[in-house]
Protein backbone atom coordinates (compact mmCIF):
# COMPACT_ATOMS: atom_id res chain seq x y z
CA UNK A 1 0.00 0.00 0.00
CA UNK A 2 1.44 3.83 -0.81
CA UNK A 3 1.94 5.65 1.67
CA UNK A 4 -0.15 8.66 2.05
CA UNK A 5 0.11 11.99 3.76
CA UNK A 6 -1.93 15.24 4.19
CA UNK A 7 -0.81 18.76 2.67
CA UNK A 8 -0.48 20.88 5.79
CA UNK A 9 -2.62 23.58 6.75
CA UNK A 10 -0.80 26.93 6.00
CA UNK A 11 -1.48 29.34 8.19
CA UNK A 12 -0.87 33.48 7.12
CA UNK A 13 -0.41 35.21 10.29
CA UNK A 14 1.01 38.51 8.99
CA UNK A 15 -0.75 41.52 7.49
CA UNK A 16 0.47 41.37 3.68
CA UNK A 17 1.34 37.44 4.04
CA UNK A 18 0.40 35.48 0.29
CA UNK A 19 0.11 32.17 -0.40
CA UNK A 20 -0.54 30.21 -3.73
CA UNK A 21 -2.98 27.68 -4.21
CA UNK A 22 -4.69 25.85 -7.05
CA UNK A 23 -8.05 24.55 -7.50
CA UNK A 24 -10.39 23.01 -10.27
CA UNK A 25 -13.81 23.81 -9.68
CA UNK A 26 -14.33 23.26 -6.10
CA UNK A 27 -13.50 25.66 -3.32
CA UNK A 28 -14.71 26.17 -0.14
CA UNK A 29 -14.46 29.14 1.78
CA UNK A 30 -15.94 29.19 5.68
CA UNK A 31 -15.61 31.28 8.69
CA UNK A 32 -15.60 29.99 11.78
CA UNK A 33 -16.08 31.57 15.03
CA UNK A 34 -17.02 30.71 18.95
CA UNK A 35 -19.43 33.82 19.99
CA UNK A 36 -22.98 34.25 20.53
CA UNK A 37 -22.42 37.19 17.64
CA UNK A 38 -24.21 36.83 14.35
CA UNK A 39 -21.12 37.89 12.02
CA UNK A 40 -21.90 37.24 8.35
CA UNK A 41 -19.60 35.72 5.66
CA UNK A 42 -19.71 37.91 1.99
CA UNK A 43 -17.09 37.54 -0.67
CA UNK A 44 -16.71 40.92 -2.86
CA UNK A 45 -14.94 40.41 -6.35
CA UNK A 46 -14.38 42.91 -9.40
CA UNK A 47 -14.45 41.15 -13.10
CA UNK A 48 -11.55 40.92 -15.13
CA UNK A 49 -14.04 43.11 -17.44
CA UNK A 50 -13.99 46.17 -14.49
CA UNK A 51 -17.62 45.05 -13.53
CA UNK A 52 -18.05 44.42 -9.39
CA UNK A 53 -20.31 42.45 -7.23
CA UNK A 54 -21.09 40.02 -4.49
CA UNK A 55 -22.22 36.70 -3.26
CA UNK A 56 -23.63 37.62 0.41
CA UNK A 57 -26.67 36.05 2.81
CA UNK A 58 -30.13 37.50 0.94
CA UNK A 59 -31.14 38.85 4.11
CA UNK A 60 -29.51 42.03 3.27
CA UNK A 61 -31.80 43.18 0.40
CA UNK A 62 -34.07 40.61 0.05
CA UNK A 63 -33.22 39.39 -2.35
CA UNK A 64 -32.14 34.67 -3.29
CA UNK A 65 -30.12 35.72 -6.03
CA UNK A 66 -27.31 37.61 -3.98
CA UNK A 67 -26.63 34.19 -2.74
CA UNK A 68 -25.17 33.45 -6.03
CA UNK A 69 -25.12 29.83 -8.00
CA UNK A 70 -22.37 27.58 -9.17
CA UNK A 71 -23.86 26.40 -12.46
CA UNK A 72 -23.40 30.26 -13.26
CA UNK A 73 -21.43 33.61 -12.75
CA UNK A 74 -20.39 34.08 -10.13
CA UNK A 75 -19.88 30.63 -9.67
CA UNK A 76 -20.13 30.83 -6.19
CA UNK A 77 -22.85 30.01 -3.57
CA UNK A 78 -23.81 31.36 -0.43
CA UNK A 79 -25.09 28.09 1.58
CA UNK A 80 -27.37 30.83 3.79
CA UNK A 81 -27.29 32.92 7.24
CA UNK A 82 -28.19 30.28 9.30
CA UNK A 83 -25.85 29.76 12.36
CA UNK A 84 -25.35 25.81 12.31
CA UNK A 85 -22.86 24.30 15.47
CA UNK A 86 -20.59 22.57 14.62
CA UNK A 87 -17.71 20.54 15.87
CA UNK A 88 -16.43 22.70 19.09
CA UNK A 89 -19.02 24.72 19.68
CA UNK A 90 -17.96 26.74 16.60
CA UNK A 91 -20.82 29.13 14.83
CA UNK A 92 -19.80 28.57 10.67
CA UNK A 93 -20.88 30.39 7.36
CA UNK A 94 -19.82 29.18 4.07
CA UNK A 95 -19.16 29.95 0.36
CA UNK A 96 -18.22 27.43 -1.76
CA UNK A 97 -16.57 28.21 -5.45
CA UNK A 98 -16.54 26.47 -8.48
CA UNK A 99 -14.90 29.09 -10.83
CA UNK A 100 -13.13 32.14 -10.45
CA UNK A 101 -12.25 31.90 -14.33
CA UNK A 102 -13.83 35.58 -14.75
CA UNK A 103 -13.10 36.90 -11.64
CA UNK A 104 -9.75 39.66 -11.00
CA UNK A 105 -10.13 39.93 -7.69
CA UNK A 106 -11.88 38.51 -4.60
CA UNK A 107 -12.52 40.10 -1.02
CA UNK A 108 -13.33 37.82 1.96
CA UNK A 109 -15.37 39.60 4.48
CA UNK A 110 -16.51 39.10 7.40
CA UNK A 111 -19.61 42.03 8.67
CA UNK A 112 -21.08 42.39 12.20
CA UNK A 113 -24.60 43.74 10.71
CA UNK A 114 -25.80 44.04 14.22
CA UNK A 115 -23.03 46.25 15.86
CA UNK A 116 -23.02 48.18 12.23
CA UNK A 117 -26.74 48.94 12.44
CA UNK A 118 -26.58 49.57 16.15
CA UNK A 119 -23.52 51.76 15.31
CA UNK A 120 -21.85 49.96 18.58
CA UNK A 121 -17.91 49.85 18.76
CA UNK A 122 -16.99 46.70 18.81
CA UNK A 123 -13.57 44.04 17.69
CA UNK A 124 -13.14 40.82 15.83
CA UNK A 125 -10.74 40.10 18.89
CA UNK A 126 -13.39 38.61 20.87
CA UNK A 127 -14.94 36.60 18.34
CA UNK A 128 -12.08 34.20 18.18
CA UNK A 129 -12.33 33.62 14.19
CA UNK A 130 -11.13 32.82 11.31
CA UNK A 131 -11.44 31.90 7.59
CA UNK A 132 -10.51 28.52 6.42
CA UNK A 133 -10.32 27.91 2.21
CA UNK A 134 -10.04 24.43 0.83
CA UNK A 135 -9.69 23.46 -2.12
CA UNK A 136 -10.07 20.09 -4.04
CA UNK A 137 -6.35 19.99 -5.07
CA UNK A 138 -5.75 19.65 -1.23
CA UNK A 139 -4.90 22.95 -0.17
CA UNK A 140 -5.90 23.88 3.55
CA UNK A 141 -5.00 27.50 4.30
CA UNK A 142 -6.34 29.79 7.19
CA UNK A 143 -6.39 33.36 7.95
CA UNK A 144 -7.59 34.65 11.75
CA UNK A 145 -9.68 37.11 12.59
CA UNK A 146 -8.35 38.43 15.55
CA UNK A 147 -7.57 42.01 14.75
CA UNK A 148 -7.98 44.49 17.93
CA UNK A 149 -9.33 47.61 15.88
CA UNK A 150 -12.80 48.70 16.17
CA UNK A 151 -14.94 48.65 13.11
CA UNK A 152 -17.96 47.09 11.67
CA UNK A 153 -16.26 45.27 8.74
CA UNK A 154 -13.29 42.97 8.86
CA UNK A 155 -11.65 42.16 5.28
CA UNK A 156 -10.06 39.48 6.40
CA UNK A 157 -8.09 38.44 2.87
CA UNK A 158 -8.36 38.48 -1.11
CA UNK A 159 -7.93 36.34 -3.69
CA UNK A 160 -5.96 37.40 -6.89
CA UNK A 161 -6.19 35.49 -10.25
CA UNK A 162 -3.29 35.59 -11.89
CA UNK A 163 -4.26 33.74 -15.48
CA UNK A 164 -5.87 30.86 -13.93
CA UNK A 165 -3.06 30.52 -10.67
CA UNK A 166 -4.43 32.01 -7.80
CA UNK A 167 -3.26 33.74 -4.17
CA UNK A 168 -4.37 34.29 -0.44
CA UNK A 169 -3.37 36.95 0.82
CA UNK A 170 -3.51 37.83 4.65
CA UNK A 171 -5.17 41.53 4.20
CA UNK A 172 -6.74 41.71 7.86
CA UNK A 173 -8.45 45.35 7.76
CA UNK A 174 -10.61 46.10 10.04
CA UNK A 175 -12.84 49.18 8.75
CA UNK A 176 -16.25 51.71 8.77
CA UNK A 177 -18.99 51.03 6.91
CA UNK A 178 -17.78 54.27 4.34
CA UNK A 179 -13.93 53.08 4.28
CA UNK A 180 -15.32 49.36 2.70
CA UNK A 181 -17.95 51.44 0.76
CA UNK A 182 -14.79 53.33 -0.91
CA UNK A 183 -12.20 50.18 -1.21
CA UNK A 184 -13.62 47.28 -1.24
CA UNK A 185 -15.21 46.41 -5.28
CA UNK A 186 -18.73 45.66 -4.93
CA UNK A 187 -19.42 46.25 -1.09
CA UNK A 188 -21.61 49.47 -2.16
CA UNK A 189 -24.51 46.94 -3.35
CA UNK A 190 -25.28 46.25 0.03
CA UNK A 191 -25.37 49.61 1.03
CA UNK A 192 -27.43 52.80 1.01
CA UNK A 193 -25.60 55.83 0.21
């Protein structure tokens, strides 16, 4: 019999940390976290073409479709705001990926609607998270979400597509409602302004 090991998880600590990884139509994307805190996963991307949007939970304008679909663009589905335990105690959201053929770039967020809409100061420190991507090639990598900065919207990392290879990098920002409004491609659709 061959003798068969596991790719280890990587791990990317620092602020501006990258990481390759490869995948071929299947990617999940899920944050964890162990607080009572309703924090919702949304991925952000802009087109190769210039053209931005989202895949997000549809309670934020009502709407199925901003949950997305993998049999077309964006190739990525939402599996829903429902908080579901799970091994741990852990709260989880997920996205999973089958193509980011189109896509440029892709921002992993994580948003405390609650503290947001309450306009409370709050961190990701006590929410003891992270984001964990896998992908069917075998790659395992994890960012935390531990920053100590108040704000109401963590991006947490991005994804760059770099003619079909792709990279994680560590981004960790922790920022206002207006300051992911201004940076982040595609955040402004679930906004008012």
């Amino acid at each position: 019999m061959a003798e068969v090991t596991l790719k280890k998880k990587i791990t990317l600590r620092k602020k501006q940390e990258e990481c390759a990884f490869t995948f071929s139509g299947k990617l999940k994307v899920k944050l964890l976290w162990n607080s009572p805190t309703d924090l919702d996963l949304c991925i952000f991307f802009k087109k190769k073409d210039g053209e931005v949007g989202g895949v997000f939970s549809n309670e934020y304008r009502g709407r199925k479709s901003d949950l997305g679909a993998l049999d077309k663009f964006p190739f990525m589905l939402h599996l829903g705001d429902n908080k579901e335990p799970s091994e741990g105690g852990e709260e989880t959201e997920q996205i999973n990926v089958a193509s980011l053929d189109e896509i440029e770039s892709a921002y992993v967020c994580i948003i405390n609607y609650n503290a947001a809409i309450e306009q409370l100061d709050i961190t990701y420190a006590d929410e003891g998270g992270r984001v964990e991507l896998q992908s069917d090639s075998g790659d395992y990598l994890e960012v935390l979400a531990d920053a100590k900065e108040t704000g109401h919207v963590y991006c947490v990392c991005s994804i760059k597509n770099n003619g079909g290879s792709y990279a994680l990098k560590n981004e960790s920002r922790v920022m206002d409602l207006g300051t992911a409004f201004d940076e982040i491609p595609g955040f402004a659709i679930i906004c008012n302004d």
